[in-house]
C-alpha atoms as a PDB file:
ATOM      1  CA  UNK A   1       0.000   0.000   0.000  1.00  0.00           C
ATOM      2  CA  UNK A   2       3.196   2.627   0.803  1.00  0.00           C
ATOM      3  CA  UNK A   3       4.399   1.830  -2.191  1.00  0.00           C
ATOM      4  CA  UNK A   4       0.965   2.501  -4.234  1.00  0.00           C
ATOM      5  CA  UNK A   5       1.128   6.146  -2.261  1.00  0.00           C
ATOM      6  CA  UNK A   6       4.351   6.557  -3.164  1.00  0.00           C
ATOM      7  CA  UNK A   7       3.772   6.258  -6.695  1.00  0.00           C
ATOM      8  CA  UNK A   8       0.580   8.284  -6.771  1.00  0.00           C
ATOM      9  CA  UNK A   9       2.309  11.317  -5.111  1.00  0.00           C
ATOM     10  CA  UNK A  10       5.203  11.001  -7.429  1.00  0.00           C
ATOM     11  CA  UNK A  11       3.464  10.640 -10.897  1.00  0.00           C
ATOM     12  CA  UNK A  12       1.113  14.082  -9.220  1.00  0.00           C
ATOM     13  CA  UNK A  13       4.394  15.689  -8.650  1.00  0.00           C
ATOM     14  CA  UNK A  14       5.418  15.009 -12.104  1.00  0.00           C
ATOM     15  CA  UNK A  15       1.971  16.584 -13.281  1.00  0.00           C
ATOM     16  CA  UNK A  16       2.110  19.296 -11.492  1.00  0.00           C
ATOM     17  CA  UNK A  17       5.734  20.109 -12.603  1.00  0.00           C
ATOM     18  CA  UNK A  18       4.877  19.271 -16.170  1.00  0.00           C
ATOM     19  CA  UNK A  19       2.077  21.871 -15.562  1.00  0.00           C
ATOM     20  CA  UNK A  20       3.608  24.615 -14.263  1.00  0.00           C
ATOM     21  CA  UNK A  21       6.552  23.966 -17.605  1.00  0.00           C
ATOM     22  CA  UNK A  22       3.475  23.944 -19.999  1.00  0.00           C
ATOM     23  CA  UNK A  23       2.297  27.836 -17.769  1.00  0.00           C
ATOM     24  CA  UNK A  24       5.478  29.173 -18.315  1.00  0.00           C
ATOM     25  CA  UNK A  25       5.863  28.345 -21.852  1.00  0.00           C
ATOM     26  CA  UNK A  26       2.757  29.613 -23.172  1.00  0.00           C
ATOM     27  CA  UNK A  27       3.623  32.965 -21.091  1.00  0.00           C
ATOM     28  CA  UNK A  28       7.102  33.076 -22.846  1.00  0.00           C
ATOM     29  CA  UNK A  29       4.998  32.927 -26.224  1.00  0.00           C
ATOM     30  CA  UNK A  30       2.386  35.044 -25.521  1.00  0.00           C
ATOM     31  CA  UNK A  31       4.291  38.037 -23.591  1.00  0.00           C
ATOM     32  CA  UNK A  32       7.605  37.804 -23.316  1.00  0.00           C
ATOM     33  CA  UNK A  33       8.405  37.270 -27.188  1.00  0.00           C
ATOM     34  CA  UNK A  34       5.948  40.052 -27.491  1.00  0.00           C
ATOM     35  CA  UNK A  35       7.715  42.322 -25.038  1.00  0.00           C
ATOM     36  CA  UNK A  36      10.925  41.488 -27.437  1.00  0.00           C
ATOM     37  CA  UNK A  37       9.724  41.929 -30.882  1.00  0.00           C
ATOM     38  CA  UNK A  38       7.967  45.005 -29.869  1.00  0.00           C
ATOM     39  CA  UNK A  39      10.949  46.350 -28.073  1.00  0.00           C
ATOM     40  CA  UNK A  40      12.866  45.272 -31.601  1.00  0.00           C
ATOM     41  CA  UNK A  41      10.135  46.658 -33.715  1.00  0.00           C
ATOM     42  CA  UNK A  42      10.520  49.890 -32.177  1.00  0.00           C
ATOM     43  CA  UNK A  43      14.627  50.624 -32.097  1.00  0.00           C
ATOM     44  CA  UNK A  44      14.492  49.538 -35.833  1.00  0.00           C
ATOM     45  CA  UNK A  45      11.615  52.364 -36.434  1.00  0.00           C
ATOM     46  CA  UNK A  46      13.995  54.069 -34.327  1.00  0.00           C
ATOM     47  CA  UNK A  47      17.268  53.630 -36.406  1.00  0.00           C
ATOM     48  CA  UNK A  48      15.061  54.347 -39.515  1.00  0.00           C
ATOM     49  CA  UNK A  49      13.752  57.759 -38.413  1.00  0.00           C
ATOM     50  CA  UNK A  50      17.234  58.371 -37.652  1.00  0.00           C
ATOM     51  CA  UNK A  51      18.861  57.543 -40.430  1.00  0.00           C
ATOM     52  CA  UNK A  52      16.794  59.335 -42.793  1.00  0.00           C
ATOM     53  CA  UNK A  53      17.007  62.861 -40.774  1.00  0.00           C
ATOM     54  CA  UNK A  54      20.794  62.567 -41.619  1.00  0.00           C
ATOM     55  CA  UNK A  55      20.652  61.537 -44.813  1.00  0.00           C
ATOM     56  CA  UNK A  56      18.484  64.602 -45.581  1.00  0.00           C
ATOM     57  CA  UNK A  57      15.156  62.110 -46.034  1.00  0.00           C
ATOM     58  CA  UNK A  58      12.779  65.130 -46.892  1.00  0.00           C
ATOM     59  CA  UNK A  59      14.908  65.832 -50.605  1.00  0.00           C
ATOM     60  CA  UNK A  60      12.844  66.403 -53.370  1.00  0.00           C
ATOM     61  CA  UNK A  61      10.444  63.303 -54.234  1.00  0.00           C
ATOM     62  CA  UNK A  62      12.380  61.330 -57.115  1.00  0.00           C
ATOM     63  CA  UNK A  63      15.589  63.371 -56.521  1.00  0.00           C
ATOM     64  CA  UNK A  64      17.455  60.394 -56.273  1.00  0.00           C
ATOM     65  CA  UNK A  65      17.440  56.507 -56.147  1.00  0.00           C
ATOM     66  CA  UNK A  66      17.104  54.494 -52.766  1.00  0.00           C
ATOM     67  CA  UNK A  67      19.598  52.737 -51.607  1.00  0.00           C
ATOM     68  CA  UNK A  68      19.889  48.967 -51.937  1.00  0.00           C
ATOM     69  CA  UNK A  69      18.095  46.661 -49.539  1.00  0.00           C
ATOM     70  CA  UNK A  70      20.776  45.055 -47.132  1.00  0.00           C
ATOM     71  CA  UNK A  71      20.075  41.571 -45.962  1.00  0.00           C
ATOM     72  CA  UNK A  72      18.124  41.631 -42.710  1.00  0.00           C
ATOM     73  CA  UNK A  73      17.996  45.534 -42.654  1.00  0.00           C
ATOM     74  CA  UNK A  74      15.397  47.701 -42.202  1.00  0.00           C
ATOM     75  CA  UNK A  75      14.224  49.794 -44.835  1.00  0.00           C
ATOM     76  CA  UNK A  76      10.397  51.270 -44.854  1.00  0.00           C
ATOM     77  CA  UNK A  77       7.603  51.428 -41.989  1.00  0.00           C
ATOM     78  CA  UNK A  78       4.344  49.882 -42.691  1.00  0.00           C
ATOM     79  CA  UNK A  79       1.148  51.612 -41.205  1.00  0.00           C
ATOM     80  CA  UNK A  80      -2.223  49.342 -41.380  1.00  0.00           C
ATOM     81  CA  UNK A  81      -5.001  51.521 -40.383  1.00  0.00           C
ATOM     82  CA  UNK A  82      -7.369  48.789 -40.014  1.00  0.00           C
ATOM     83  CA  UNK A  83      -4.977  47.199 -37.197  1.00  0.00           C
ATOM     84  CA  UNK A  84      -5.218  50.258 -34.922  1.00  0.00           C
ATOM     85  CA  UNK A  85      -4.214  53.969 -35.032  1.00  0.00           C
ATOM     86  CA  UNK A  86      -0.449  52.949 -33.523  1.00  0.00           C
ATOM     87  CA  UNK A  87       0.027  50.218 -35.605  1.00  0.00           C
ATOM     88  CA  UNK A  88       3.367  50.354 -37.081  1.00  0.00           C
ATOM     89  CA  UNK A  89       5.880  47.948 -38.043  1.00  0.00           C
ATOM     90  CA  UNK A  90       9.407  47.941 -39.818  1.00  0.00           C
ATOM     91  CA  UNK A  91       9.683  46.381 -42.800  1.00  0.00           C
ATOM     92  CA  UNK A  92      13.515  44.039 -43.111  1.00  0.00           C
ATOM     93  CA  UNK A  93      15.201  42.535 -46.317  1.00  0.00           C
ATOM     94  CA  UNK A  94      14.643  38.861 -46.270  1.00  0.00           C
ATOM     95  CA  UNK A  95      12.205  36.484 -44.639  1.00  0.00           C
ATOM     96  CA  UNK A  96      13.971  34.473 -42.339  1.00  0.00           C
ATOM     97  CA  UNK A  97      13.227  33.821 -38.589  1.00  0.00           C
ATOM     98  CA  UNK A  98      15.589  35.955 -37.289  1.00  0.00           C
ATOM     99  CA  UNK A  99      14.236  38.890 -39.284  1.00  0.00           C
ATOM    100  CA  UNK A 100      10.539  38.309 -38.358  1.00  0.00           C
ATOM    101  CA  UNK A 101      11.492  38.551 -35.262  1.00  0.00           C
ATOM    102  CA  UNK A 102      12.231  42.304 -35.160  1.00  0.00           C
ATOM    103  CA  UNK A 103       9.334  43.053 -37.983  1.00  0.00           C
ATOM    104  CA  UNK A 104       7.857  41.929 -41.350  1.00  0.00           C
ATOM    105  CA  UNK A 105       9.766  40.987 -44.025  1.00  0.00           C
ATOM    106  CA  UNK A 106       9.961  41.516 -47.580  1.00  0.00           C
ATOM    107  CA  UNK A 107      10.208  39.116 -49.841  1.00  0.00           C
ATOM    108  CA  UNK A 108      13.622  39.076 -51.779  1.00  0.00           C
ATOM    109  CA  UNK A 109      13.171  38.245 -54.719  1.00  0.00           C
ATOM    110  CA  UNK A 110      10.059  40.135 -55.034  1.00  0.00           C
ATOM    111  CA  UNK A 111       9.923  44.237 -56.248  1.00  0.00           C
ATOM    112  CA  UNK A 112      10.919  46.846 -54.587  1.00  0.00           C
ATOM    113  CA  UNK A 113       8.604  49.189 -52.562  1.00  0.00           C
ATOM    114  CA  UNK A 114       6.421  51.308 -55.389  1.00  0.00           C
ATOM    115  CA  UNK A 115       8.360  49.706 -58.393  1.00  0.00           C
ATOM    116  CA  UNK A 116       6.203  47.828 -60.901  1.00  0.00           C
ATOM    117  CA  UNK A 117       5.358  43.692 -60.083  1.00  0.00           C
ATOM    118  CA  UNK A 118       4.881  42.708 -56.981  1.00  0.00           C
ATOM    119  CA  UNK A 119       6.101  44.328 -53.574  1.00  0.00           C
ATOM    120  CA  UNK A 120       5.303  41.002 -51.031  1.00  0.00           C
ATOM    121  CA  UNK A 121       5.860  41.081 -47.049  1.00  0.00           C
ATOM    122  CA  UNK A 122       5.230  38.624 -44.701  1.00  0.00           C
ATOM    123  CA  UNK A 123       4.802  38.868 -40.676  1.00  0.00           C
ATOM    124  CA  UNK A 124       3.965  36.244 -37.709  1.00  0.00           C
ATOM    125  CA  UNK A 125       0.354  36.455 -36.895  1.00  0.00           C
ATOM    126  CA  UNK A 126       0.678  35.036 -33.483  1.00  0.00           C
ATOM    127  CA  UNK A 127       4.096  35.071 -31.137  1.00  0.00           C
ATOM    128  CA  UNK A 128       7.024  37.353 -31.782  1.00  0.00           C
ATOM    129  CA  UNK A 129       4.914  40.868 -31.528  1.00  0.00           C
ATOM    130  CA  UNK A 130       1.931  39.723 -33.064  1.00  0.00           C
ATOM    131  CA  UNK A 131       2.129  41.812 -36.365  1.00  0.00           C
ATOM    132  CA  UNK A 132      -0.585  40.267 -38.689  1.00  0.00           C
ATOM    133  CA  UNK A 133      -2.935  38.676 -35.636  1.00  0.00           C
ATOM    134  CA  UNK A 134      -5.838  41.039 -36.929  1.00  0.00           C
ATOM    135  CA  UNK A 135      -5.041  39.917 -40.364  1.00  0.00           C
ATOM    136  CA  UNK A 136      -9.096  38.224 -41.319  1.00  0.00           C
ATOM    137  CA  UNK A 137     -10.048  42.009 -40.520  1.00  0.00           C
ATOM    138  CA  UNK A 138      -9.000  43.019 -43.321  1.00  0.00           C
ATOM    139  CA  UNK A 139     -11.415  44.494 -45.869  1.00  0.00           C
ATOM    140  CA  UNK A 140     -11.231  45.432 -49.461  1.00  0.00           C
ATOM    141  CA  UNK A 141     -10.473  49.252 -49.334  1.00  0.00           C
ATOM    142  CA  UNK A 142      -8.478  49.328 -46.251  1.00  0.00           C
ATOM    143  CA  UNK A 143      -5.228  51.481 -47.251  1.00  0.00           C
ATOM    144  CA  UNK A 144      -2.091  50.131 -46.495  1.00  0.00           C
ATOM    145  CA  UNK A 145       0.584  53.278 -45.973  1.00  0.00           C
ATOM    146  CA  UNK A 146       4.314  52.488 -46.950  1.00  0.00           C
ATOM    147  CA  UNK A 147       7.464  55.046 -46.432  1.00  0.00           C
ATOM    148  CA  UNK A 148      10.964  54.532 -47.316  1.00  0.00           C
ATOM    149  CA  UNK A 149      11.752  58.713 -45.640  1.00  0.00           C
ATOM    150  CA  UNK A 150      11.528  60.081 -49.086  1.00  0.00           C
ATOM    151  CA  UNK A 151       7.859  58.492 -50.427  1.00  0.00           C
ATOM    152  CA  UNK A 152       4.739  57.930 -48.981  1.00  0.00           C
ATOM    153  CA  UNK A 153       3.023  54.902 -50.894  1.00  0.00           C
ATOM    154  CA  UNK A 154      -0.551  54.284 -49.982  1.00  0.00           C
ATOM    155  CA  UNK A 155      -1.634  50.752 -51.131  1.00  0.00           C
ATOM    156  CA  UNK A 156      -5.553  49.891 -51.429  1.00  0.00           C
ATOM    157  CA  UNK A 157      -6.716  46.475 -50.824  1.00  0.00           C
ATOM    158  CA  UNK A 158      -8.838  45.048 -53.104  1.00  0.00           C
ATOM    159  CA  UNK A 159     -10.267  41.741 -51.697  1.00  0.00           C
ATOM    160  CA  UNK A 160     -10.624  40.563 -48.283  1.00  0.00           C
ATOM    161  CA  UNK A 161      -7.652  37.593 -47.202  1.00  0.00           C
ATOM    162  CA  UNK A 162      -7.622  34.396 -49.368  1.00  0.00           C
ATOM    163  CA  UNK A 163      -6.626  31.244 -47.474  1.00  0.00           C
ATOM    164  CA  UNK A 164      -4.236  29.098 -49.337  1.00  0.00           C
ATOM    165  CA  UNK A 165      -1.682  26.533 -48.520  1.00  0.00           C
ATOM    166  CA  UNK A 166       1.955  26.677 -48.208  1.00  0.00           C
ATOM    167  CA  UNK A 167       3.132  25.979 -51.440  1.00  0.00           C
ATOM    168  CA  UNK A 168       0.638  28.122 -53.726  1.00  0.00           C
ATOM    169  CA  UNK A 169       4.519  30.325 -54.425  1.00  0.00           C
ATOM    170  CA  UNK A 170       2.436  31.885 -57.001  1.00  0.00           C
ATOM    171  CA  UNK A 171       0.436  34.445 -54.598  1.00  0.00           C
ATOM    172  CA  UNK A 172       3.772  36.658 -54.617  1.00  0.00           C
ATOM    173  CA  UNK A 173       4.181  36.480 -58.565  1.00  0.00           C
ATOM    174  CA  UNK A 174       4.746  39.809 -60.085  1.00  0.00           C
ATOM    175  CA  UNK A 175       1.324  39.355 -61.137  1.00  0.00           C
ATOM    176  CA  UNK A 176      -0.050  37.113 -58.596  1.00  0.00           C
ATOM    177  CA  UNK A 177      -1.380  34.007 -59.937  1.00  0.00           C
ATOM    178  CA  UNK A 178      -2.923  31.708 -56.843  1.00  0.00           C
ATOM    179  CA  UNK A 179      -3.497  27.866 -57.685  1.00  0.00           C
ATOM    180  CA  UNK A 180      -7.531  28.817 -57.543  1.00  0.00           C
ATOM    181  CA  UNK A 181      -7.313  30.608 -61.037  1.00  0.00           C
ATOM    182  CA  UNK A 182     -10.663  32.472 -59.605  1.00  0.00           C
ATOM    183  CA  UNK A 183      -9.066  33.783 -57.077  1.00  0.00           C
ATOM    184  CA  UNK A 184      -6.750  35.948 -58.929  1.00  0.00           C
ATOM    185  CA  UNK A 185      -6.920  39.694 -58.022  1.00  0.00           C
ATOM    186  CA  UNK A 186      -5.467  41.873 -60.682  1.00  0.00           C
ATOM    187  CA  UNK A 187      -5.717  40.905 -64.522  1.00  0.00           C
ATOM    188  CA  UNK A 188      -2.420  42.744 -66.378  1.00  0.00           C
ATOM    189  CA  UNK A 189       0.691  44.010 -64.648  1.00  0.00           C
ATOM    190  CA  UNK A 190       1.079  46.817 -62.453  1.00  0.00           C
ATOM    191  CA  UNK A 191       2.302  48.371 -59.062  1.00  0.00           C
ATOM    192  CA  UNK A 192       0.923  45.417 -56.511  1.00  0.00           C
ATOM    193  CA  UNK A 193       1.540  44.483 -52.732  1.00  0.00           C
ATOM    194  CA  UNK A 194       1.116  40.923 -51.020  1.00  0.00           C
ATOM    195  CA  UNK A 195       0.500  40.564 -47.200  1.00  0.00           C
ATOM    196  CA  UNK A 196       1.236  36.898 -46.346  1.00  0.00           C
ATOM    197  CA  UNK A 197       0.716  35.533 -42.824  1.00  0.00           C
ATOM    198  CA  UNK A 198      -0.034  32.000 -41.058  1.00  0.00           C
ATOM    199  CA  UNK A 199      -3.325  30.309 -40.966  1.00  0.00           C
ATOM    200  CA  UNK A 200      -4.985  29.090 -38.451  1.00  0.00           C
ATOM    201  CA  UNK A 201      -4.204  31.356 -35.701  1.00  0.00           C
ATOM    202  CA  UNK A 202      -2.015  29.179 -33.509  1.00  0.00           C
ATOM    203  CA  UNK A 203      -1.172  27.178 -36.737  1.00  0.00           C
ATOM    204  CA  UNK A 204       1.093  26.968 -39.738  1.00  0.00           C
ATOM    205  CA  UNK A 205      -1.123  24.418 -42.241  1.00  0.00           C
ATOM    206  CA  UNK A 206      -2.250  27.474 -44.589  1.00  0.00           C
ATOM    207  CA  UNK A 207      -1.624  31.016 -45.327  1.00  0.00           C
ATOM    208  CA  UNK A 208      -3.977  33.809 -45.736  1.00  0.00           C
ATOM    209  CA  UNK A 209      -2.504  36.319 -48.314  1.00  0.00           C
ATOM    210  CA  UNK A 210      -3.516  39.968 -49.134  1.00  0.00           C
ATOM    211  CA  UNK A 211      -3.353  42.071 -51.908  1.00  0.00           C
ATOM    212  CA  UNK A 212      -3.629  45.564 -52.637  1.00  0.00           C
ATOM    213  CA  UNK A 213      -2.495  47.853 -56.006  1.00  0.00           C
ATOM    214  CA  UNK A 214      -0.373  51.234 -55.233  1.00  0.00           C
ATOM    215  CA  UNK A 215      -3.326  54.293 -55.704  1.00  0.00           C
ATOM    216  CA  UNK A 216      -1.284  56.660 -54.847  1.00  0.00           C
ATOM    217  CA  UNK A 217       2.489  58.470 -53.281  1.00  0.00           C
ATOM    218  CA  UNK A 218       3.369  61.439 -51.926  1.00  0.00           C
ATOM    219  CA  UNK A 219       6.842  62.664 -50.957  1.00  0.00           C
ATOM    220  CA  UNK A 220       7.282  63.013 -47.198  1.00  0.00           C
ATOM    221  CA  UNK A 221       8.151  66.519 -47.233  1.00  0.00           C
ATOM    222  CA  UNK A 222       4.192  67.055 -47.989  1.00  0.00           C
ATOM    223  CA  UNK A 223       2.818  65.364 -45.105  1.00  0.00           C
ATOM    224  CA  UNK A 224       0.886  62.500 -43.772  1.00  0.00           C
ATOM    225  CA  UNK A 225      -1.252  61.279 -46.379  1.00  0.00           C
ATOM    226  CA  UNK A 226      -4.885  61.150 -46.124  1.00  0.00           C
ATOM    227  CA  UNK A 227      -4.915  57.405 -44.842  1.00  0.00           C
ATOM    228  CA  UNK A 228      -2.976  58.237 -41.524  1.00  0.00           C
ATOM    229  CA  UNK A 229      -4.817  61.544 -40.573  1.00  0.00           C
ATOM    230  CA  UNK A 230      -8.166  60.468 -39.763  1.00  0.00           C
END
């Protein structure tokens, strides 16, 4: 009979310390790899802002060609309205872990911010910050705002998020071109962006991808655009 008790209070001590491990990972991925990436997130807005005050980042719009993206840099901030009138995230060359970490990332070899084709970024929609967790909000005609310190490019979206699955590459085509030939957004070439996140929530089996065509710039020197003053 001792030896029964002796069992039962050691398999309930093993419980209850496999309980408390399970507690204190789920806070590490719910707050402190928040606290991180947002602490991230804002030194490289930080470094941005910086940079471009002393590189003179109010010169005339189209005055001169942006620099190169560097591997895991950041180079533009991202503003989604729709997410919340503080939402702002950096926006890093490359897509690996280590770069979502500290913001979204662009896709390599996709185009460059305004150029013609196909501008794609991805971000974590749960852990690391958070970035795209309000991503199924999205609606067609939500702007998403874009500046590099010289340009402000205002993106409109133009169909709420289509779930797909990993390998449907072709959503970040320079013309997108989805597996589900209906679900194709845009018809010739042109100016384009692709949001890309997880699906489900606490998941990685599918991806739920955004698009939106550029409407519109406006060089920083002239202000806010419309999108980010209401």
């Amino acid at each position: 009979m001792r030896s029964v008790r002796v069992v039962v209070r050691s398999l309930s001590e093993l419980c209850i310390t496999v309980g408390v491990l399970l507690v204190l990972f789920v806070v590490y991925l719910l707050y402190w790899t928040g606290i991180r990436a947002d602490s991230a997130a804002d030194s490289e807005i930080s470094r941005l802002q910086d940079r471009w005050s002393r590189a003179g980042a109010t010169a005339e719009h189209g005055a001169r060609r942006p620099a190169a993206y560097r591997d895991g840099a950041a180079f533009a901030v991202m503003y989604i309205p729709r997410f919340g009138r503080d939402w702002a995230r950096p926006v890093l060359q490359n897509t690996e872990p280590g770069t979502l970490r500290r913001g979204l990332g662009h896709y390599s070899r996709t185009a460059r911010l305004g150029e013609r084709g196909n501008f794609a970024v991805a971000g974590h929609r749960r852990t690391h910050g958070d970035p795209f967790r309000d991503f199924p909000a999205l609606r067609p005609g939500d702007p998403v705002v874009v500046s590099d310190g010289r340009t402000w490019y205002t993106y409109t979206l133009t169909r709420r998020p289509y779930r797909t699955l990993p390998d449907d590459t072709g959503v970040v085509a320079p013309l997108p071109a989805p597996l589900d030939p209906d679900a194709a957004p845009f018809r010739r070439p042109g100016r384009y962006l692709t949001l890309t996140t997880c699906d489900p929530e606490w998941g990685s089996s599918h991806r739920l991808i955004a698009w939106a065509r550029l409407d519109a710039t406006r060089p920083v020197a002239s202000g806010k655009p419309a999108a980010l003053r209401r």
